[in-house]
PDB file of N, CA and C in Angstrom:
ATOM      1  N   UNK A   1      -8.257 -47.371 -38.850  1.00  0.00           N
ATOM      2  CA  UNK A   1      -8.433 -47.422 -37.421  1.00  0.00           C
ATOM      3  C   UNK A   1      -9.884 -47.768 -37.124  1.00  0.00           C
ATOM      4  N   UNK A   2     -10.165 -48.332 -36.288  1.00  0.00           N
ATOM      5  CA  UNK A   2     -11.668 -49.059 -35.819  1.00  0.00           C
ATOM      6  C   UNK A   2     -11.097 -48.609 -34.348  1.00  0.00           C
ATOM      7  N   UNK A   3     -12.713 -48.128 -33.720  1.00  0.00           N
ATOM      8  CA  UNK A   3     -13.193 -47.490 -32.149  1.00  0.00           C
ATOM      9  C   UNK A   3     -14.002 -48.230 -31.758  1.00  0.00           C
ATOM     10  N   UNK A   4     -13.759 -48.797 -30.365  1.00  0.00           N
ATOM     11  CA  UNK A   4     -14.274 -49.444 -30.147  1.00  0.00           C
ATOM     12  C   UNK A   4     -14.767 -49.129 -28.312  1.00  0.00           C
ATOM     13  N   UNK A   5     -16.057 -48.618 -28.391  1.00  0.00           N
ATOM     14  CA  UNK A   5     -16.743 -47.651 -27.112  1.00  0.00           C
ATOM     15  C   UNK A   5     -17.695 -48.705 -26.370  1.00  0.00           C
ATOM     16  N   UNK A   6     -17.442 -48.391 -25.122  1.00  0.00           N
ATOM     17  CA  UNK A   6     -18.700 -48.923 -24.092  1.00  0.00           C
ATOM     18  C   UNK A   6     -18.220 -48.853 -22.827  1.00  0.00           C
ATOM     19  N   UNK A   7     -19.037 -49.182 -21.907  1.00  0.00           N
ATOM     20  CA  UNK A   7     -19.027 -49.018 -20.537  1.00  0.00           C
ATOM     21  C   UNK A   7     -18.361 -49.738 -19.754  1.00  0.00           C
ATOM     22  N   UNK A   8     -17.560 -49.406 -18.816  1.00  0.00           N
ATOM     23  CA  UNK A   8     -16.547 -50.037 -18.048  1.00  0.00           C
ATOM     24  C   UNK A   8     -16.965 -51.302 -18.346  1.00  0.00           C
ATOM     25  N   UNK A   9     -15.949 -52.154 -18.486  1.00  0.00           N
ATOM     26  CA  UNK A   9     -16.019 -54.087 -18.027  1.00  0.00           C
ATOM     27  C   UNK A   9     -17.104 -54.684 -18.729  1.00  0.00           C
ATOM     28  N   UNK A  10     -17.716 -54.206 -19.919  1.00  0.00           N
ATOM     29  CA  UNK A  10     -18.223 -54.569 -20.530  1.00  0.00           C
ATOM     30  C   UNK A  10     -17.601 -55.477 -21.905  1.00  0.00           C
ATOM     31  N   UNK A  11     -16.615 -55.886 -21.931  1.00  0.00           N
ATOM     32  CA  UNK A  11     -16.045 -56.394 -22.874  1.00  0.00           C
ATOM     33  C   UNK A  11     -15.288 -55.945 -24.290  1.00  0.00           C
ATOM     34  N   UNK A  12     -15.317 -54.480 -24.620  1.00  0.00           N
ATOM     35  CA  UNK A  12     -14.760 -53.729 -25.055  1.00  0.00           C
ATOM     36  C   UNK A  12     -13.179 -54.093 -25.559  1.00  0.00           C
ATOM     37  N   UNK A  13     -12.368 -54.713 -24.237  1.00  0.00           N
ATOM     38  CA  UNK A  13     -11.023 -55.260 -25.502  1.00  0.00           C
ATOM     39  C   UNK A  13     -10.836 -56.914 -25.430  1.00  0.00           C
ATOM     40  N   UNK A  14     -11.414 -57.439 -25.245  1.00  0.00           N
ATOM     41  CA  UNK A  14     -11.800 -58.503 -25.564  1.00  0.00           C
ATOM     42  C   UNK A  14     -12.769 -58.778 -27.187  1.00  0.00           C
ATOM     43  N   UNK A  15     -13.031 -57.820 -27.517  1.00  0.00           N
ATOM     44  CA  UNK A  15     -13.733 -57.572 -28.820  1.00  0.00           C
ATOM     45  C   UNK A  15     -12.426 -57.287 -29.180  1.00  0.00           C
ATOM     46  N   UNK A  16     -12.284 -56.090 -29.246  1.00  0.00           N
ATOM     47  CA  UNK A  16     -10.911 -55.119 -29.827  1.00  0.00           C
ATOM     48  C   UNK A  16      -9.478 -56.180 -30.250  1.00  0.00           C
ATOM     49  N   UNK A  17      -9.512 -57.576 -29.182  1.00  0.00           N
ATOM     50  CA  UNK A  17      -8.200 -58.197 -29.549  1.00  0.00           C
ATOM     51  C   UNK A  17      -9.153 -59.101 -30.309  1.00  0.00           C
ATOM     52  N   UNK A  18     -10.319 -59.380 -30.717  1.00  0.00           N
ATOM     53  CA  UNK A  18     -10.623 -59.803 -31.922  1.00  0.00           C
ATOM     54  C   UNK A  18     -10.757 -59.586 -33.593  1.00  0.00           C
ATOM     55  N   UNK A  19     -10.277 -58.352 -33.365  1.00  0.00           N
ATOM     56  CA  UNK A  19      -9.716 -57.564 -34.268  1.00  0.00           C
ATOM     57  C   UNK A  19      -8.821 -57.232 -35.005  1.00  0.00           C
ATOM     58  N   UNK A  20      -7.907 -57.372 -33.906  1.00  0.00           N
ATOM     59  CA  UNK A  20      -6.334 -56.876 -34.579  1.00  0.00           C
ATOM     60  C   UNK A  20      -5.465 -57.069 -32.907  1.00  0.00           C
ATOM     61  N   UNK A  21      -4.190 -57.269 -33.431  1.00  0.00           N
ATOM     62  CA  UNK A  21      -3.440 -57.546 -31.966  1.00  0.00           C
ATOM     63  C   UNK A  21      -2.660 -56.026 -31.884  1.00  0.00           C
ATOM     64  N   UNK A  22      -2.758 -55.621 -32.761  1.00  0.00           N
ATOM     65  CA  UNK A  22      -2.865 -53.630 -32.248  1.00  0.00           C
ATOM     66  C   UNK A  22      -3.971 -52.872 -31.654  1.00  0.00           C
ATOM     67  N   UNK A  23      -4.051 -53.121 -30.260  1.00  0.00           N
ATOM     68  CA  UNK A  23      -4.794 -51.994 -29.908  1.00  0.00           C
ATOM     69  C   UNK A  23      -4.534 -51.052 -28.509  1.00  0.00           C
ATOM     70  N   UNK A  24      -5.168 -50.225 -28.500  1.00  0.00           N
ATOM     71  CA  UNK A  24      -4.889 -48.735 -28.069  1.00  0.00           C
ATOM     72  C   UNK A  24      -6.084 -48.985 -26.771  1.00  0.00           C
ATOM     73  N   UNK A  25      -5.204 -49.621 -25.951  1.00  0.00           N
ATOM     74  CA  UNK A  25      -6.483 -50.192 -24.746  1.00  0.00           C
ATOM     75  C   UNK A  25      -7.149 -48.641 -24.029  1.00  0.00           C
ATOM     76  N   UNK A  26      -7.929 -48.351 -23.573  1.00  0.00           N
ATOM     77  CA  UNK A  26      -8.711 -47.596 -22.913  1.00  0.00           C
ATOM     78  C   UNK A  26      -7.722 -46.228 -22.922  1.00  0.00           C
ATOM     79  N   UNK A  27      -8.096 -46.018 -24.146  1.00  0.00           N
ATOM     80  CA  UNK A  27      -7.179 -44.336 -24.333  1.00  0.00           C
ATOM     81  C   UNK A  27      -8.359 -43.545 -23.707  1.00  0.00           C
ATOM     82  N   UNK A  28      -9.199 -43.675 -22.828  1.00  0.00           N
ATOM     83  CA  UNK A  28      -9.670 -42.483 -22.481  1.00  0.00           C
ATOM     84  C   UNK A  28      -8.997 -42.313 -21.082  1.00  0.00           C
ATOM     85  N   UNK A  29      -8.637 -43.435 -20.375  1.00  0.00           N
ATOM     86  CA  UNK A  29      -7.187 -43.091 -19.377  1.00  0.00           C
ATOM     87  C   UNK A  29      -5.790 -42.647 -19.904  1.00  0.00           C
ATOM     88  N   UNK A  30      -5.302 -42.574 -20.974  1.00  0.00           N
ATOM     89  CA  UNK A  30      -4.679 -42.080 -21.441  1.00  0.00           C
ATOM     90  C   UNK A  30      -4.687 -40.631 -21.762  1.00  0.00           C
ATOM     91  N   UNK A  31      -5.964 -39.887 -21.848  1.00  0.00           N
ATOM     92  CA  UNK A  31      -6.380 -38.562 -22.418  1.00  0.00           C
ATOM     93  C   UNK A  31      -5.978 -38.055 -20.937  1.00  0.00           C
ATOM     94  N   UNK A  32      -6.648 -38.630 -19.685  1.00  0.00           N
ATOM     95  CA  UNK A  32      -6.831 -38.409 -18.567  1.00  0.00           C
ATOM     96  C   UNK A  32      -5.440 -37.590 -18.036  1.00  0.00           C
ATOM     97  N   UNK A  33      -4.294 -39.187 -17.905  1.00  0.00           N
ATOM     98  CA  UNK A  33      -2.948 -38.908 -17.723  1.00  0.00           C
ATOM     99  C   UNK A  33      -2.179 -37.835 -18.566  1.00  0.00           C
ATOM    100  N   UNK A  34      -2.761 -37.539 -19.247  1.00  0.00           N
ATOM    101  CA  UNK A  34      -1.800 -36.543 -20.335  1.00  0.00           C
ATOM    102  C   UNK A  34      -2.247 -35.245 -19.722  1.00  0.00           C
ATOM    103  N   UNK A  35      -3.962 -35.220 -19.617  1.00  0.00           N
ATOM    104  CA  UNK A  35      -4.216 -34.119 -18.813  1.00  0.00           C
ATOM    105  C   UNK A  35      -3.745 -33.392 -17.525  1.00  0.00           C
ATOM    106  N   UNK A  36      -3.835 -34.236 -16.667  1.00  0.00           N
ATOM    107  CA  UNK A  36      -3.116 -34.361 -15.179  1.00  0.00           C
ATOM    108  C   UNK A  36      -1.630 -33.951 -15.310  1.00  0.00           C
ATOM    109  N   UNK A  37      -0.609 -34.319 -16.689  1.00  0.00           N
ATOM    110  CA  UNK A  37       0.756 -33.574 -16.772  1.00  0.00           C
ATOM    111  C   UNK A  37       0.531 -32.215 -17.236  1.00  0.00           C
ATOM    112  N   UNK A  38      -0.613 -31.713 -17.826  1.00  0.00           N
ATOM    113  CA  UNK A  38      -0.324 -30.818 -18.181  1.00  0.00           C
ATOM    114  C   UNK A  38      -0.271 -30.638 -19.832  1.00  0.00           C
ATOM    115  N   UNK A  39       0.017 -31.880 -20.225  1.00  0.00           N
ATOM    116  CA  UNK A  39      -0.031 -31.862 -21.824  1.00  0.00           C
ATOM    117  C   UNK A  39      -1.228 -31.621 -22.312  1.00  0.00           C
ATOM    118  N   UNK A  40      -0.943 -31.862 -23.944  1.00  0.00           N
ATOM    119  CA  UNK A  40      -2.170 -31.459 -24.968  1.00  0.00           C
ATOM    120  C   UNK A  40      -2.916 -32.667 -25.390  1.00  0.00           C
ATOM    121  N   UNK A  41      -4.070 -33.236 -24.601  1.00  0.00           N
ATOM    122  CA  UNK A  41      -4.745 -34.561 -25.353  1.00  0.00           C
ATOM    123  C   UNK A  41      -4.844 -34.619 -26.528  1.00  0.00           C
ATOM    124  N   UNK A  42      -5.181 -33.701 -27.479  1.00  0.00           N
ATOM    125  CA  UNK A  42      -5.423 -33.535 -28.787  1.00  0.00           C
ATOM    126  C   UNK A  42      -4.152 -33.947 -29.580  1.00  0.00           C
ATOM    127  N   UNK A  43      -3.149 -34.023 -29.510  1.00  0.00           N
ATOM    128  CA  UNK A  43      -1.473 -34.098 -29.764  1.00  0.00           C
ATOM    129  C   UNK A  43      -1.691 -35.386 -29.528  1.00  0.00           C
ATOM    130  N   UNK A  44      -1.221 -36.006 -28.336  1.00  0.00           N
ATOM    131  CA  UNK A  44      -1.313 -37.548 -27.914  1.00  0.00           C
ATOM    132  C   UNK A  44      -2.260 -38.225 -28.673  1.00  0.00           C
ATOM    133  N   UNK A  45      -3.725 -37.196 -29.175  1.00  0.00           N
ATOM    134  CA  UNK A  45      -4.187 -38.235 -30.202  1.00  0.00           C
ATOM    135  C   UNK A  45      -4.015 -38.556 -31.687  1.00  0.00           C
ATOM    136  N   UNK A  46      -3.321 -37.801 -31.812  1.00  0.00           N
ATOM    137  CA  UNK A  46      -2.744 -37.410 -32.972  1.00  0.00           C
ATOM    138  C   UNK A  46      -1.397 -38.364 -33.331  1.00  0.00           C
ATOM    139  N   UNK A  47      -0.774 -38.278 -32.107  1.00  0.00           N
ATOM    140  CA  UNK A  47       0.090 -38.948 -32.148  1.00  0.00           C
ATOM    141  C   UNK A  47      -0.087 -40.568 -32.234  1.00  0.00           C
ATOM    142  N   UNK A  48      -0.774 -41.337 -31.399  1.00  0.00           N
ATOM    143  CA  UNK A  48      -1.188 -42.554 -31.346  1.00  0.00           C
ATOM    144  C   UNK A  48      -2.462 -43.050 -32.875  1.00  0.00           C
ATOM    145  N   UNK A  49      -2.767 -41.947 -33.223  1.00  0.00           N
ATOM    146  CA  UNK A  49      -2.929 -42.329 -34.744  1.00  0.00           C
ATOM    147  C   UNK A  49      -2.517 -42.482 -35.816  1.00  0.00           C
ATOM    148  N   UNK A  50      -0.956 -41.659 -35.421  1.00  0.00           N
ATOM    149  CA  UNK A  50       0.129 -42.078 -36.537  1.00  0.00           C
ATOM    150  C   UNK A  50       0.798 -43.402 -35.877  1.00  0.00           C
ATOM    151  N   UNK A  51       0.519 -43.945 -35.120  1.00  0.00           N
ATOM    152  CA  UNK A  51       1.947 -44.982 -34.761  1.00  0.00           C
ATOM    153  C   UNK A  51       0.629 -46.184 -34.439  1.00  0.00           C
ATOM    154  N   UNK A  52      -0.602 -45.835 -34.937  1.00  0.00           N
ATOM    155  CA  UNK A  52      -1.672 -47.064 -34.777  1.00  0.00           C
ATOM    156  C   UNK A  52      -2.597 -46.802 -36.048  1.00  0.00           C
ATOM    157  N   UNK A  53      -2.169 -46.669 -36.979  1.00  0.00           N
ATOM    158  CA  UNK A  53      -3.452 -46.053 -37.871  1.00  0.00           C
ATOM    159  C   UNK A  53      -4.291 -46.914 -38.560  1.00  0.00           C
ATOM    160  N   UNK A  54      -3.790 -48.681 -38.308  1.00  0.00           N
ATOM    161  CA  UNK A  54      -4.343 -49.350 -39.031  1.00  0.00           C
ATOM    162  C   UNK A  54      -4.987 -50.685 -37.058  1.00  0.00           C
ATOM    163  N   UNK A  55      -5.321 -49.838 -36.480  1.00  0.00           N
ATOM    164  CA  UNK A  55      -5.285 -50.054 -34.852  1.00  0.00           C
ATOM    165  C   UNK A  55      -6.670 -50.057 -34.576  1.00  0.00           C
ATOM    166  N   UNK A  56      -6.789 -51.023 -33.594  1.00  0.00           N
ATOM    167  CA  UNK A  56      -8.428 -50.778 -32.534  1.00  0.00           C
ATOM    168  C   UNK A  56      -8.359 -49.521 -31.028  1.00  0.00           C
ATOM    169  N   UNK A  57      -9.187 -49.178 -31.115  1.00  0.00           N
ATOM    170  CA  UNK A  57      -8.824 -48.075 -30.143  1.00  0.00           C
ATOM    171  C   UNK A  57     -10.054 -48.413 -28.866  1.00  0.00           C
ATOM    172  N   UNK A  58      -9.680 -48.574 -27.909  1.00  0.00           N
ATOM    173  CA  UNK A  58     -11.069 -48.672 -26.995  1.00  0.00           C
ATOM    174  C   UNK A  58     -10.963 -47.373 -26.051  1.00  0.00           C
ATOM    175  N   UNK A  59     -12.539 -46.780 -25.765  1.00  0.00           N
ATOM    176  CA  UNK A  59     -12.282 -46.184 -24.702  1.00  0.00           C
ATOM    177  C   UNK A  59     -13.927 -46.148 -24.217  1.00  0.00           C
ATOM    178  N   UNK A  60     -13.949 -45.932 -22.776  1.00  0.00           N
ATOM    179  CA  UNK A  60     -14.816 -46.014 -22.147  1.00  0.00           C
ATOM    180  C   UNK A  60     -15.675 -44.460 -22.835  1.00  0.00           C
ATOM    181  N   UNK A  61     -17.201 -44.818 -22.122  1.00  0.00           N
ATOM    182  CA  UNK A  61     -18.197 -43.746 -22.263  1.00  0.00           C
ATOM    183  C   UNK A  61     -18.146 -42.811 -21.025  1.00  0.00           C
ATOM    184  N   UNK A  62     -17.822 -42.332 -21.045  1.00  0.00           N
ATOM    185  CA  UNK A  62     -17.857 -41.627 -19.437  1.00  0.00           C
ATOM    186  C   UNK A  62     -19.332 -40.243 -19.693  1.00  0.00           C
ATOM    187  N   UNK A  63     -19.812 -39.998 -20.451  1.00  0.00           N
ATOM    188  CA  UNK A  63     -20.957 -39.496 -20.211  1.00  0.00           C
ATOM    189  C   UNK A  63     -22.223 -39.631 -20.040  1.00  0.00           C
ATOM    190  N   UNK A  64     -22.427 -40.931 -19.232  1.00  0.00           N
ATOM    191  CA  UNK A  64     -23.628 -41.604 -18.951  1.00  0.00           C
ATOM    192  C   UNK A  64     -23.858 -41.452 -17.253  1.00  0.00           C
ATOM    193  N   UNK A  65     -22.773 -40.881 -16.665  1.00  0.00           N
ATOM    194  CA  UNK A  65     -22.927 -41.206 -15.367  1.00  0.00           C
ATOM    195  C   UNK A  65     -23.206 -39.655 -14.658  1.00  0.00           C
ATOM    196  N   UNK A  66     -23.004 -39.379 -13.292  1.00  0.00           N
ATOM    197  CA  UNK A  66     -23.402 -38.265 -12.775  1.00  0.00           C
ATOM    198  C   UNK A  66     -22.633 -37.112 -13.520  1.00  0.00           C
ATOM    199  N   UNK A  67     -22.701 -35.737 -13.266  1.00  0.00           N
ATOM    200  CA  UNK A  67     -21.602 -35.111 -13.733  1.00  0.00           C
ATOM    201  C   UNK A  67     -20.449 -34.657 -12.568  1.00  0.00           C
ATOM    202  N   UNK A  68     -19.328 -34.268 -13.076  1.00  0.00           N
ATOM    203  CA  UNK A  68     -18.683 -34.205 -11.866  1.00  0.00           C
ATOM    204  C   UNK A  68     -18.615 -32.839 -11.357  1.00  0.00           C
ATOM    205  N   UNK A  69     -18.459 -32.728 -10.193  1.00  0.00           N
ATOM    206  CA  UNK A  69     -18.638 -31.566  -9.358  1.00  0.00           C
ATOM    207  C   UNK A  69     -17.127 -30.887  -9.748  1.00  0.00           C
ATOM    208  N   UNK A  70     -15.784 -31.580  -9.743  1.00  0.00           N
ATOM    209  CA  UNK A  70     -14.236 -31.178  -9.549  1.00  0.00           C
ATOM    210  C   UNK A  70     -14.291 -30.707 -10.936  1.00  0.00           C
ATOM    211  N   UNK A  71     -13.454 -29.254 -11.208  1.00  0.00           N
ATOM    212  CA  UNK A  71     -13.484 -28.760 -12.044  1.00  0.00           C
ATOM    213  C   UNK A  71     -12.786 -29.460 -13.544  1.00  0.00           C
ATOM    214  N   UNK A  72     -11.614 -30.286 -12.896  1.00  0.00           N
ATOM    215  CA  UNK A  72     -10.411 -31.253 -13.716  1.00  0.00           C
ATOM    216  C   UNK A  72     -11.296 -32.073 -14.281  1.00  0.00           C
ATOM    217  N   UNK A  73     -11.940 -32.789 -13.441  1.00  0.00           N
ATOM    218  CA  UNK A  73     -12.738 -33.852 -13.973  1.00  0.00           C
ATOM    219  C   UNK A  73     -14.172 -33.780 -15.059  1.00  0.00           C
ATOM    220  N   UNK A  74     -14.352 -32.586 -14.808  1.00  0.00           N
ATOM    221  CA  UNK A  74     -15.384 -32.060 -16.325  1.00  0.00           C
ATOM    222  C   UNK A  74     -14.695 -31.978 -17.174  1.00  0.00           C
ATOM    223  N   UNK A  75     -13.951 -31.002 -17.133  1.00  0.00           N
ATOM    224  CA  UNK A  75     -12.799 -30.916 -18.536  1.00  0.00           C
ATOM    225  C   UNK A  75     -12.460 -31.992 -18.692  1.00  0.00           C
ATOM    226  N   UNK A  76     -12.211 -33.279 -18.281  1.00  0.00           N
ATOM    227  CA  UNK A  76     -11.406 -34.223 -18.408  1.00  0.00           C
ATOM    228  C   UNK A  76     -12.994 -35.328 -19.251  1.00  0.00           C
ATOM    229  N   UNK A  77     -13.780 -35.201 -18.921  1.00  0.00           N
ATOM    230  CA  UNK A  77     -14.922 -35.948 -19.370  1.00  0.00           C
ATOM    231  C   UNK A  77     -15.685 -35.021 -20.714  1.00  0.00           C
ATOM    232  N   UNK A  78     -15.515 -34.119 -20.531  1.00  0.00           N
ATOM    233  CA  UNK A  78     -15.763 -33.054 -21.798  1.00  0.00           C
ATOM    234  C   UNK A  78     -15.046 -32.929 -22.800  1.00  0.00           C
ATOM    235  N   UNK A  79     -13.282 -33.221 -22.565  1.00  0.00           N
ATOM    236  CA  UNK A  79     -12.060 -33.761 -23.390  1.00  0.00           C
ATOM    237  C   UNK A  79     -12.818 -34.818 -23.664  1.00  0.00           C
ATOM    238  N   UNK A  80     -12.122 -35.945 -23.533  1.00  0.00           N
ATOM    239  CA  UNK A  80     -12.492 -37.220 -23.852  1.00  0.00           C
ATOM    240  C   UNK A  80     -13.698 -37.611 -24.788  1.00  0.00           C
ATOM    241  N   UNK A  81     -14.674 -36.825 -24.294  1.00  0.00           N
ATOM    242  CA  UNK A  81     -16.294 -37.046 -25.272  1.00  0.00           C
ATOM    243  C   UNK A  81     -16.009 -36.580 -26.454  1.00  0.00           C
ATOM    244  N   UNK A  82     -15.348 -35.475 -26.677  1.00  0.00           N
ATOM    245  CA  UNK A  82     -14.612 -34.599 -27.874  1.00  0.00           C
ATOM    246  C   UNK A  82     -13.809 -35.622 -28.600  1.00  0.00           C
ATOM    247  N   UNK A  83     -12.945 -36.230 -27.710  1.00  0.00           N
ATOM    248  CA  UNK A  83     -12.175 -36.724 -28.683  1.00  0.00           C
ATOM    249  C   UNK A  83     -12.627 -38.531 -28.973  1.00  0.00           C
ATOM    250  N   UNK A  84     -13.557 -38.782 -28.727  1.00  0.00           N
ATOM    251  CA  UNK A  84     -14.266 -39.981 -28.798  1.00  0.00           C
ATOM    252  C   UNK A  84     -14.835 -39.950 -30.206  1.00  0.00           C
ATOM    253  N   UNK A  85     -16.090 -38.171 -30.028  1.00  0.00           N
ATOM    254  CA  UNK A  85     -16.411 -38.041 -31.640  1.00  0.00           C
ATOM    255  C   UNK A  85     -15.573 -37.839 -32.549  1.00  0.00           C
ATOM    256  N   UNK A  86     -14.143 -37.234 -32.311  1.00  0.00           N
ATOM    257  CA  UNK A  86     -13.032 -37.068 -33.125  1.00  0.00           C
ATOM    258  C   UNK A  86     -12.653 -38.823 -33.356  1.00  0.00           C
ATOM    259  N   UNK A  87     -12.456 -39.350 -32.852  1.00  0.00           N
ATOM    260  CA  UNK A  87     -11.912 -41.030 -33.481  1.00  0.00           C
ATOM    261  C   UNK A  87     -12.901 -41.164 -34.443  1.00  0.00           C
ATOM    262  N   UNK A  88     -14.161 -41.439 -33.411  1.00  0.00           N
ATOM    263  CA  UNK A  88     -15.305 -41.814 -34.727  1.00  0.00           C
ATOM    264  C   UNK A  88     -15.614 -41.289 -35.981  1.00  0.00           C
ATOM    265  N   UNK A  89     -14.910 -39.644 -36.298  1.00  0.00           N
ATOM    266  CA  UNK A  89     -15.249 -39.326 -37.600  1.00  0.00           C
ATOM    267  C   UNK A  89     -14.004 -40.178 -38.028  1.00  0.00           C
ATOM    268  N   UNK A  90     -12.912 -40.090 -38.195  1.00  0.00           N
ATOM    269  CA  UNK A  90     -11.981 -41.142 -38.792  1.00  0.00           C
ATOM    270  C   UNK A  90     -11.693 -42.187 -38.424  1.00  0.00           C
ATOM    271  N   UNK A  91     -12.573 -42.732 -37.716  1.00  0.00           N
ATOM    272  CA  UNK A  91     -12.990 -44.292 -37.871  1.00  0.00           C
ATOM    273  C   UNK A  91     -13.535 -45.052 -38.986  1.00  0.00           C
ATOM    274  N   UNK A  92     -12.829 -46.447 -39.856  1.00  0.00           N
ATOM    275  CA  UNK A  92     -13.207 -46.859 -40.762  1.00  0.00           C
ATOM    276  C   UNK A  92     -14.851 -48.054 -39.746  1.00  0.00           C
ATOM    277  N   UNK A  93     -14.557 -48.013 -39.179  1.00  0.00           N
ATOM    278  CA  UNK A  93     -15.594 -49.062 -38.061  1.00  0.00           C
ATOM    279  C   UNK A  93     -15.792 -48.453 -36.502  1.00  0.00           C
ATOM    280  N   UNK A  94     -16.671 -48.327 -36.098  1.00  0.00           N
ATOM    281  CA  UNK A  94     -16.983 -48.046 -34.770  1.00  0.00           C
ATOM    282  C   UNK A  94     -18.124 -48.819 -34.601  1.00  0.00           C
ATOM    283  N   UNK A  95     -17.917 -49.573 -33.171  1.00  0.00           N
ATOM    284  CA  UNK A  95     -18.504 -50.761 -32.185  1.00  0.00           C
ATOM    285  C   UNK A  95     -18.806 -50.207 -30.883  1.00  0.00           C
ATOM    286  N   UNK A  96     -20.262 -49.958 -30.787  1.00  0.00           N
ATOM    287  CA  UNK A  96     -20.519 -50.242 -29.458  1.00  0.00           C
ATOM    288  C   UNK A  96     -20.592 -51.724 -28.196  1.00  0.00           C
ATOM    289  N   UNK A  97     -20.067 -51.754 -27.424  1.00  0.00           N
ATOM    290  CA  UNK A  97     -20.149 -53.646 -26.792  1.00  0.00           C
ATOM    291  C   UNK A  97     -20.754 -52.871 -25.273  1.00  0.00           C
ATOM    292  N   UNK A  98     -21.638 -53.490 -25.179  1.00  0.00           N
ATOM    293  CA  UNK A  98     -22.231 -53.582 -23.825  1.00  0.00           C
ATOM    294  C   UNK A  98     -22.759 -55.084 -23.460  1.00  0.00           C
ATOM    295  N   UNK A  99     -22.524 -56.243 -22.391  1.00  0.00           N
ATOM    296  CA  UNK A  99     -22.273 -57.035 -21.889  1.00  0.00           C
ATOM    297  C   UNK A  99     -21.965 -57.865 -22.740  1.00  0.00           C
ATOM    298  N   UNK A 100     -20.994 -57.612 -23.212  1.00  0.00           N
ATOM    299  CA  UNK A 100     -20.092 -58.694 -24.268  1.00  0.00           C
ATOM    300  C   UNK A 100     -20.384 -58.717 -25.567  1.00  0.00           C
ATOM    301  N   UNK A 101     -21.423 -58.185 -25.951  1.00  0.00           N
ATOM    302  CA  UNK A 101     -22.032 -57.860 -27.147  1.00  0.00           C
ATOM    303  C   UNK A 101     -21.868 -56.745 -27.757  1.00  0.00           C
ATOM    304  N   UNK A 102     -20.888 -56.858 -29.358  1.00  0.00           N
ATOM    305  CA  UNK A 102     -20.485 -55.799 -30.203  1.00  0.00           C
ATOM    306  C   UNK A 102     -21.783 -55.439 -30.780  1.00  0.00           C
ATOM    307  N   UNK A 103     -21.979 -54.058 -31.327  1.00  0.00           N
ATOM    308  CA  UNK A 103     -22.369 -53.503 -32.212  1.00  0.00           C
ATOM    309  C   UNK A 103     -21.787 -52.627 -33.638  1.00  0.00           C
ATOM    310  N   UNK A 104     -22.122 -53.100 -34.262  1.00  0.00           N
ATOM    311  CA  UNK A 104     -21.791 -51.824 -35.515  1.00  0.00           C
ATOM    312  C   UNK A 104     -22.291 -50.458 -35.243  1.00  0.00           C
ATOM    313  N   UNK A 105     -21.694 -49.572 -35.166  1.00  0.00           N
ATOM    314  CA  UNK A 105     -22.407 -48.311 -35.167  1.00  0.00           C
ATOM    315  C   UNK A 105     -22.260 -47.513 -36.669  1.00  0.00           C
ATOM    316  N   UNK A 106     -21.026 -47.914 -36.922  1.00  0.00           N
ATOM    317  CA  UNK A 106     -20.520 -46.911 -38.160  1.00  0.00           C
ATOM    318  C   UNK A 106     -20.017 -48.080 -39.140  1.00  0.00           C
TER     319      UNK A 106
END
């Protein structure tokens, strides 16, 4: 699995479909929606790593910006950051792209 992180509209799966035509577009809206039902993000990621394991995964940075005041939405940006460093330890490749430009990170 290769992660592939950066800031909204920065080019992120446009890299990612240079990669592989498996990818896991902006699972950090995905963590979001799972949250909002009520489910377990940690599960859903678990899950989408067995059924993508050889997959690009993109998801936005969401801890660069203000913090949020709504209680959902910390947890929900405090999830996500968690499970961002969770991809990246079992990430064989992690890419930062900020204005169209990949990086190697890992």
């Amino acid at each position: 699995m290769v992660l592939v992180v950066g800031g909204t509209n920065q080019g992120k799966y446009a890299f990612a479909k240079s990669l592989s035509d498996d990818v896991v577009r902006d699972f950090h809206v995905q963590v979001h929606n799972c949250m909002k039902q009520g489910k377990d993000p940690w599960e859903l990621m678990s899950e989408e790593l067995a059924a993508h394991s050889n997959g690009v995964f993109t998801m936005a940075e969401l801890g660069c910006g203000l913090v949020p005041t709504d209680p959902f939405m910390g947890k929900y940006r405090e999830t996500a950051g968690r499970i961002s460093c969770a991809l990246a330890a079992q990430a064989k490749a992690v890419y930062r792209v900020c204005c169209g430009i990949a990086v190697q990170i890992k």
